[in-house]
C-alpha atoms as a PDB file:
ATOM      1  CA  UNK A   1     -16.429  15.051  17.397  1.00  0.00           C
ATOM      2  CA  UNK A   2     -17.916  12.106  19.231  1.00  0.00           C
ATOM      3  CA  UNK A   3     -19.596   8.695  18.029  1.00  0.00           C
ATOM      4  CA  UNK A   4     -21.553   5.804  19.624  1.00  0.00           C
ATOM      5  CA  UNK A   5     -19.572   2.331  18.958  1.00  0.00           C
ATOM      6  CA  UNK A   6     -20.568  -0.931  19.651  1.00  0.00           C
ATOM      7  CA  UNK A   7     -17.996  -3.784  21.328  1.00  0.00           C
ATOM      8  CA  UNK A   8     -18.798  -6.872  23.211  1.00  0.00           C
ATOM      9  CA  UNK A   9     -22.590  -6.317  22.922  1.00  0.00           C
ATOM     10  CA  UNK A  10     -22.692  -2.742  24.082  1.00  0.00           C
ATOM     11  CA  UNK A  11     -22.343   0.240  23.329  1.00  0.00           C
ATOM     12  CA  UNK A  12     -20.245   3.672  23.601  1.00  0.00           C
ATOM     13  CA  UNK A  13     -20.053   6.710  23.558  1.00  0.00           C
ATOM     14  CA  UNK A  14     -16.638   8.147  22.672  1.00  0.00           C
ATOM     15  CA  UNK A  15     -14.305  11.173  21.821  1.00  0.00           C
ATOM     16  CA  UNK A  16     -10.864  11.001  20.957  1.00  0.00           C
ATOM     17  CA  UNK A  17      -8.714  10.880  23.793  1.00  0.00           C
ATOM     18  CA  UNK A  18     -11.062   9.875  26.418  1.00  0.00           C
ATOM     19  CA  UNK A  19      -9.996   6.025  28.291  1.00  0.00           C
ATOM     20  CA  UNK A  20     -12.636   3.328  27.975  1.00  0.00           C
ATOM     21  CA  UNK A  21     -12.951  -0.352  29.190  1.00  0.00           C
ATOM     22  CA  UNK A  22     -14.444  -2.444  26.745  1.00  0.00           C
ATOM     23  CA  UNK A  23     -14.623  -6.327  26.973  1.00  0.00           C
ATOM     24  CA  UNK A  24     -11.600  -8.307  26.354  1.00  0.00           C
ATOM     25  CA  UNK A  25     -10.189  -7.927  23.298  1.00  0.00           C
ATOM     26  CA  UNK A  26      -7.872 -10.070  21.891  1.00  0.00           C
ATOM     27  CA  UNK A  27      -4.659  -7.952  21.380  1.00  0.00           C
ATOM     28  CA  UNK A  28      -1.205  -7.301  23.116  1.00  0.00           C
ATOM     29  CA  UNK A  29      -0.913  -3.764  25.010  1.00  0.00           C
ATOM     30  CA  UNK A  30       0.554  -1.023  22.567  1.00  0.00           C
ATOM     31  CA  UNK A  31      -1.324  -2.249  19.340  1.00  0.00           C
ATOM     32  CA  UNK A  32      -3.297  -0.696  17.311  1.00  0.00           C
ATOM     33  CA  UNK A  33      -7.251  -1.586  17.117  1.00  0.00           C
ATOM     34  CA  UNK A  34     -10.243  -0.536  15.156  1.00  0.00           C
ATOM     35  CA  UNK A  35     -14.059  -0.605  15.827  1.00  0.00           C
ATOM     36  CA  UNK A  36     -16.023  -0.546  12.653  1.00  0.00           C
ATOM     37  CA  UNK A  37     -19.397  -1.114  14.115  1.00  0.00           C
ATOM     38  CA  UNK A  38     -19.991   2.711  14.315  1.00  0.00           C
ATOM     39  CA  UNK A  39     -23.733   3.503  14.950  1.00  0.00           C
ATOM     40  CA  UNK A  40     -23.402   7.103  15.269  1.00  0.00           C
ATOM     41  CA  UNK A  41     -21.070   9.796  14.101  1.00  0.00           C
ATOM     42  CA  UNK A  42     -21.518  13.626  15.904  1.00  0.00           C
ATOM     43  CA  UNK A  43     -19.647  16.243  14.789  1.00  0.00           C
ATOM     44  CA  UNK A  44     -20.817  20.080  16.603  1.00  0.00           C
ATOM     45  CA  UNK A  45     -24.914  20.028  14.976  1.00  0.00           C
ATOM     46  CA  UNK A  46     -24.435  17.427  12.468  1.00  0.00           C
ATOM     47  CA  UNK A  47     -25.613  14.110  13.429  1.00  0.00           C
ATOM     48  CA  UNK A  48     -24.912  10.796  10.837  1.00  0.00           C
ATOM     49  CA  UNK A  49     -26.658   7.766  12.189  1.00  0.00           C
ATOM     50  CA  UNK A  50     -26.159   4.652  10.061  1.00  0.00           C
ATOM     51  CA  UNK A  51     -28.661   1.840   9.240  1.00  0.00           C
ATOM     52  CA  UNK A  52     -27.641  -0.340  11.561  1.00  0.00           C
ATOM     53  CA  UNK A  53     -24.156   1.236  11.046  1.00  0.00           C
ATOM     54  CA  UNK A  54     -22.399   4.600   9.096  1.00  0.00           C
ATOM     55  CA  UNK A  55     -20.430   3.264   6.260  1.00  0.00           C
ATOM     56  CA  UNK A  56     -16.994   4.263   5.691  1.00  0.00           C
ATOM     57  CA  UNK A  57     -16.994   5.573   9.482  1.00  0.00           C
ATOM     58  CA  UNK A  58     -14.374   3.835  12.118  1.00  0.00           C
ATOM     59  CA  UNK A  59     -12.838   4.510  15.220  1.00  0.00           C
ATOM     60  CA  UNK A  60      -8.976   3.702  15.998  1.00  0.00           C
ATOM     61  CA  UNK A  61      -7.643   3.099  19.841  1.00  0.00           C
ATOM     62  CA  UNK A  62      -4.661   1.706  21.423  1.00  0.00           C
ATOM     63  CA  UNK A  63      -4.571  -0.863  23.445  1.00  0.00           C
ATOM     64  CA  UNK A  64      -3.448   1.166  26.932  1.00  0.00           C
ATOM     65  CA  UNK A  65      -4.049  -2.393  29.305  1.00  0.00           C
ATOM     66  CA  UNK A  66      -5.839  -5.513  30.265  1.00  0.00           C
ATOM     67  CA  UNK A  67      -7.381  -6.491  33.552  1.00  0.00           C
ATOM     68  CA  UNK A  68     -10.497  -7.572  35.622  1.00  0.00           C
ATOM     69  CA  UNK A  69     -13.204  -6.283  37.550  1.00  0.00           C
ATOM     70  CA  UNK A  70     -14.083  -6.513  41.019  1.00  0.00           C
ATOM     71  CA  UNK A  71     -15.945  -9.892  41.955  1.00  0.00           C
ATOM     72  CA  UNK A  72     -19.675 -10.151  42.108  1.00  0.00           C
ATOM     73  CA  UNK A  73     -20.971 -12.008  45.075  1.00  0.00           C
ATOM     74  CA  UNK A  74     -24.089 -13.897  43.370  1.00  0.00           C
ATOM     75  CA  UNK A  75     -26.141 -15.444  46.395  1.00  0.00           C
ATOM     76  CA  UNK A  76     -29.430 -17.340  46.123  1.00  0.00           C
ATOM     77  CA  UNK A  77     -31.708 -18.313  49.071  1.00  0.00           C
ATOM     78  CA  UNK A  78     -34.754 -19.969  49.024  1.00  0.00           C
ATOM     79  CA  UNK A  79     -36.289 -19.703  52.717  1.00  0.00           C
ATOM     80  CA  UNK A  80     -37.265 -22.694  54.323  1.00  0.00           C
ATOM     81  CA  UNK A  81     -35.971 -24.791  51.776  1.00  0.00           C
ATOM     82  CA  UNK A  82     -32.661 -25.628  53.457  1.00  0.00           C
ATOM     83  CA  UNK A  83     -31.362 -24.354  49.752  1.00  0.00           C
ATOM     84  CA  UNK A  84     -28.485 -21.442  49.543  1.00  0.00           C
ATOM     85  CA  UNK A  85     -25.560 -21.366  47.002  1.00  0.00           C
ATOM     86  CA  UNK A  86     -23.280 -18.501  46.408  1.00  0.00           C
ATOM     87  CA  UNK A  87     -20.936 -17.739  43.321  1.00  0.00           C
ATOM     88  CA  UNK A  88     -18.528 -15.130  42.579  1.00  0.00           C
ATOM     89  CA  UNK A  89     -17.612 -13.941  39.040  1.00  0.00           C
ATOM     90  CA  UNK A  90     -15.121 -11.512  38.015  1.00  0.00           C
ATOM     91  CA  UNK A  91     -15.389  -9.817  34.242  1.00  0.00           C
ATOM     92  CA  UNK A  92     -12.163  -9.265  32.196  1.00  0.00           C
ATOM     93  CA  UNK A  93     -12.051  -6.183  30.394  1.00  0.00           C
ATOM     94  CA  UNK A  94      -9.196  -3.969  27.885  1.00  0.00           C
ATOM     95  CA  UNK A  95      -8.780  -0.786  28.530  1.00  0.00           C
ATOM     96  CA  UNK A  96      -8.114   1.454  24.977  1.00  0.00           C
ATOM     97  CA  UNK A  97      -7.375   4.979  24.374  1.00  0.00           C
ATOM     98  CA  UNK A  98      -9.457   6.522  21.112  1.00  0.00           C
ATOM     99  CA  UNK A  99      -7.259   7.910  18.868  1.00  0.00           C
ATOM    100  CA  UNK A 100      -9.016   9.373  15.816  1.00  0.00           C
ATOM    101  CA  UNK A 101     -12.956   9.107  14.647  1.00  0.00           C
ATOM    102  CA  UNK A 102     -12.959   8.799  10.767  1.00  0.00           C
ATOM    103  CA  UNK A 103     -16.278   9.872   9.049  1.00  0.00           C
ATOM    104  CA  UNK A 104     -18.029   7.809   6.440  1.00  0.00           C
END
């Protein structure tokens, strides 16, 4: 069984068990979390897609860790123009395990 969450502004595709890094959530390591913007629920040939989302349907994880990406090295040049400026950003993200897919 498998279904298409979205978190942050994006979206995923997940199956229980599986490790995925979503943007930061706010919650301590160890808790318990739930997505219930499910778009898409798969089980074997069945397929429930929702309008925008399957009602009834959620997704729990566990909070396995928090951290941060590696930096970006934003650099702009204009030639000739005596103009460069460089930035650096670095994204926080959680990390969650998916624990159980409950169908609408």
């Amino acid at each position: 069984m498998y279904a298409v969450i979205k978190s942050g502004g994006k979206q995923y595709r997940v199956e229980s068990g599986a490790k995925l890094r979503v943007e930061a959530l706010a919650a301590e390591v160890g808790a318990n979390v739930s997505f219930e913007q499910v778009l898409l629920v798969g089980a074997g040939d069945g397929v429930k897609v929702g309008a925008p989302f399957v009602s009834g349907a959620l997704v729990r994880a566990t909070v396995v860790g928090h951290g941060r990406d590696e930096k970006l090295r934003i650099f702009k040049l204009r030639r000739r123009k005596h103009y460069q400026k460089s930035q650096g950003h670095r994204q926080s993200y959680t990390e969650v395990r998916i624990d159980d897919i409950v169908q609408g």
